[in-house]
Protein backbone atom coordinates (compact mmCIF):
# COMPACT_ATOMS: atom_id res chain seq x y z
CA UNK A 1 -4.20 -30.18 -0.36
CA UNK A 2 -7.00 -27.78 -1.22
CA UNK A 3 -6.05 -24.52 -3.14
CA UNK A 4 -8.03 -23.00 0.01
CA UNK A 5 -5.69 -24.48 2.64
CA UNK A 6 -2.88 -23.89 0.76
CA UNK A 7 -3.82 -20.15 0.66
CA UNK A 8 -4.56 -20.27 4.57
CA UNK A 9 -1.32 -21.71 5.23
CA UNK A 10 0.61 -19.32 3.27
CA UNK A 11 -0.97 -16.91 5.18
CA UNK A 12 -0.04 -18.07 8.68
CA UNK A 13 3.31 -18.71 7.23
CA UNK A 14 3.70 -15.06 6.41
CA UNK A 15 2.52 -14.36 9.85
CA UNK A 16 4.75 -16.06 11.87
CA UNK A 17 7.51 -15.17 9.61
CA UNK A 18 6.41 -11.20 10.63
CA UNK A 19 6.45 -12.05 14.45
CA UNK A 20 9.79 -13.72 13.92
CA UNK A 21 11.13 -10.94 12.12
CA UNK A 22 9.64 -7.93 14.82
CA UNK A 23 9.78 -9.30 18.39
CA UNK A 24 12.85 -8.10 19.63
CA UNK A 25 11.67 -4.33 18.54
CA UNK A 26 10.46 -2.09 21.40
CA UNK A 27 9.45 0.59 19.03
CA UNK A 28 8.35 1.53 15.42
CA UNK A 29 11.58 3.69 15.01
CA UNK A 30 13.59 0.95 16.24
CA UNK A 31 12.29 -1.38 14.06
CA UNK A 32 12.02 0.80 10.56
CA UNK A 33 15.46 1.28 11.34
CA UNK A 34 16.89 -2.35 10.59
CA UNK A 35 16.53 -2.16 6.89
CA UNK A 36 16.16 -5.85 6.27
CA UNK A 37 13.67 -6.80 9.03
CA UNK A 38 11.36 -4.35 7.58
CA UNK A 39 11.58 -4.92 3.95
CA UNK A 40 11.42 -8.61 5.49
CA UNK A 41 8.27 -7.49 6.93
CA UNK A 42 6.45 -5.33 4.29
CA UNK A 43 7.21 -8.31 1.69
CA UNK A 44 5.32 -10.83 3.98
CA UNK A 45 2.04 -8.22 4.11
CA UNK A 46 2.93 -8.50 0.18
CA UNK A 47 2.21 -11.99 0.48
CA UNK A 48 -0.76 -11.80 2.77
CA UNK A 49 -2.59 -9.88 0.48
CA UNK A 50 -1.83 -11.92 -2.73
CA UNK A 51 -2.95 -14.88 -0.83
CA UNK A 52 -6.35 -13.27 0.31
CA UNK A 53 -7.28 -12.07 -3.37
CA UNK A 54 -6.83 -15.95 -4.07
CA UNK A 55 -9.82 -16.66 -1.83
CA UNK A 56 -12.82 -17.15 -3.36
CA UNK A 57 -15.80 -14.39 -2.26
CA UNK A 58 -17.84 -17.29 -1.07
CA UNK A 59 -15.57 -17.86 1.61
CA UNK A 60 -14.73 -14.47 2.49
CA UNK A 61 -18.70 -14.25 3.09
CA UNK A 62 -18.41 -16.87 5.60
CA UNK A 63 -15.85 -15.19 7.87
CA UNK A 64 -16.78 -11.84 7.31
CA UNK A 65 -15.57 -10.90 10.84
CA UNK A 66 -11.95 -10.64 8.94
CA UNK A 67 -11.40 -7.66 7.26
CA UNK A 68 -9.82 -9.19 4.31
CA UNK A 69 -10.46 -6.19 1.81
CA UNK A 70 -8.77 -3.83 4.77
CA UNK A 71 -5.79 -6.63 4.62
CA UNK A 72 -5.57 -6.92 0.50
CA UNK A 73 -5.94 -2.70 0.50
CA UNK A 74 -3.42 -2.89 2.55
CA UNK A 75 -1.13 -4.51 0.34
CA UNK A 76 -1.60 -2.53 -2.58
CA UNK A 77 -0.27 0.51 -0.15
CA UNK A 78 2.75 -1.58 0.33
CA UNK A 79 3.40 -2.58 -2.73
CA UNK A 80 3.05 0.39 -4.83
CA UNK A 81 3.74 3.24 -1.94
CA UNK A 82 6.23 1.73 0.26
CA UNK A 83 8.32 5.14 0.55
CA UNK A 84 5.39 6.93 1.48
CA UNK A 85 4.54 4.03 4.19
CA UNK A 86 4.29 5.54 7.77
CA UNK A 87 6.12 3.07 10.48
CA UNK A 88 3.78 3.83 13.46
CA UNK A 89 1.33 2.97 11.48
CA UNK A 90 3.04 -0.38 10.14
CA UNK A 91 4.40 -0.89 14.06
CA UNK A 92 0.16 -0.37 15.07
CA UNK A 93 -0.45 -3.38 13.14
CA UNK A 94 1.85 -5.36 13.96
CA UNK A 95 1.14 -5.41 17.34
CA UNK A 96 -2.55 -5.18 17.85
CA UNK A 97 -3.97 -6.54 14.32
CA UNK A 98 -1.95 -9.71 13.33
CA UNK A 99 -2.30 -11.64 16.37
CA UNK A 100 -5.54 -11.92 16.08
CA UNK A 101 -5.21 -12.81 12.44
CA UNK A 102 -3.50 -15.57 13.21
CA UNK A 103 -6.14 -16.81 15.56
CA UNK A 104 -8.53 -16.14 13.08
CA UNK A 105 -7.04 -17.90 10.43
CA UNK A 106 -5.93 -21.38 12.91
CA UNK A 107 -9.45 -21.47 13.74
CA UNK A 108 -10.49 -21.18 10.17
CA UNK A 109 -8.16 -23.73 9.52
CA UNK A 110 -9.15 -26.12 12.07
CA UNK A 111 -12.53 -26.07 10.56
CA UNK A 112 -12.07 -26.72 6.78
């Protein structure tokens, strides 16, 4: 398997394992209040970003419709600010920007 699949992969992994972790929350507050499905959470946008700074700027030409410097900035707030992280804003992502991520990324897949 291709370093770039593998990478793709890990990505959708980390993905699903976010929606698995957040459906049953109704609200931000609800959900930064159960300690382990948000550290759960932030360590899978962790992962999201390592695996984007392990694709190759040739490809991240191609599907420049993703925002994969937002994502990987992203995970450098996580990873080195995660007490000053704001939960609405974590909860906003969640459920309007990784959805279509995921799309993103199956189609991507489907095509390589």
């Amino acid at each position: 398997m291709s370093k770039l699949r593998l990478s793709l992969l890990s990505i959708l992994e980390a993905i699903e394992k976010i929606d698995r972790y957040t459906r049953e929350y109704k609200s931000a507050d609800e959900f930064y209040h159960q300690e382990r499905d948000f550290d759960a959470t932030m360590m899978q946008f962790v992962i999201i970003g390592e695996m984007i700074s392990k694709l190759d700027d040739t490809f991240k030409d191609k599907y420049s419709d993703i925002p994969w410097q937002k994502i990987k900035d992203f995970r450098n707030i996580v990873a080195h600010n995660y007490f000053g992280i704001d939960a609405d804003e974590i909860w906003e992502i969640i459920t309007t920007k990784i959805k279509p991520l995921k799309n993103d990324i199956e189609s991507i897949l489907t095509k390589i």
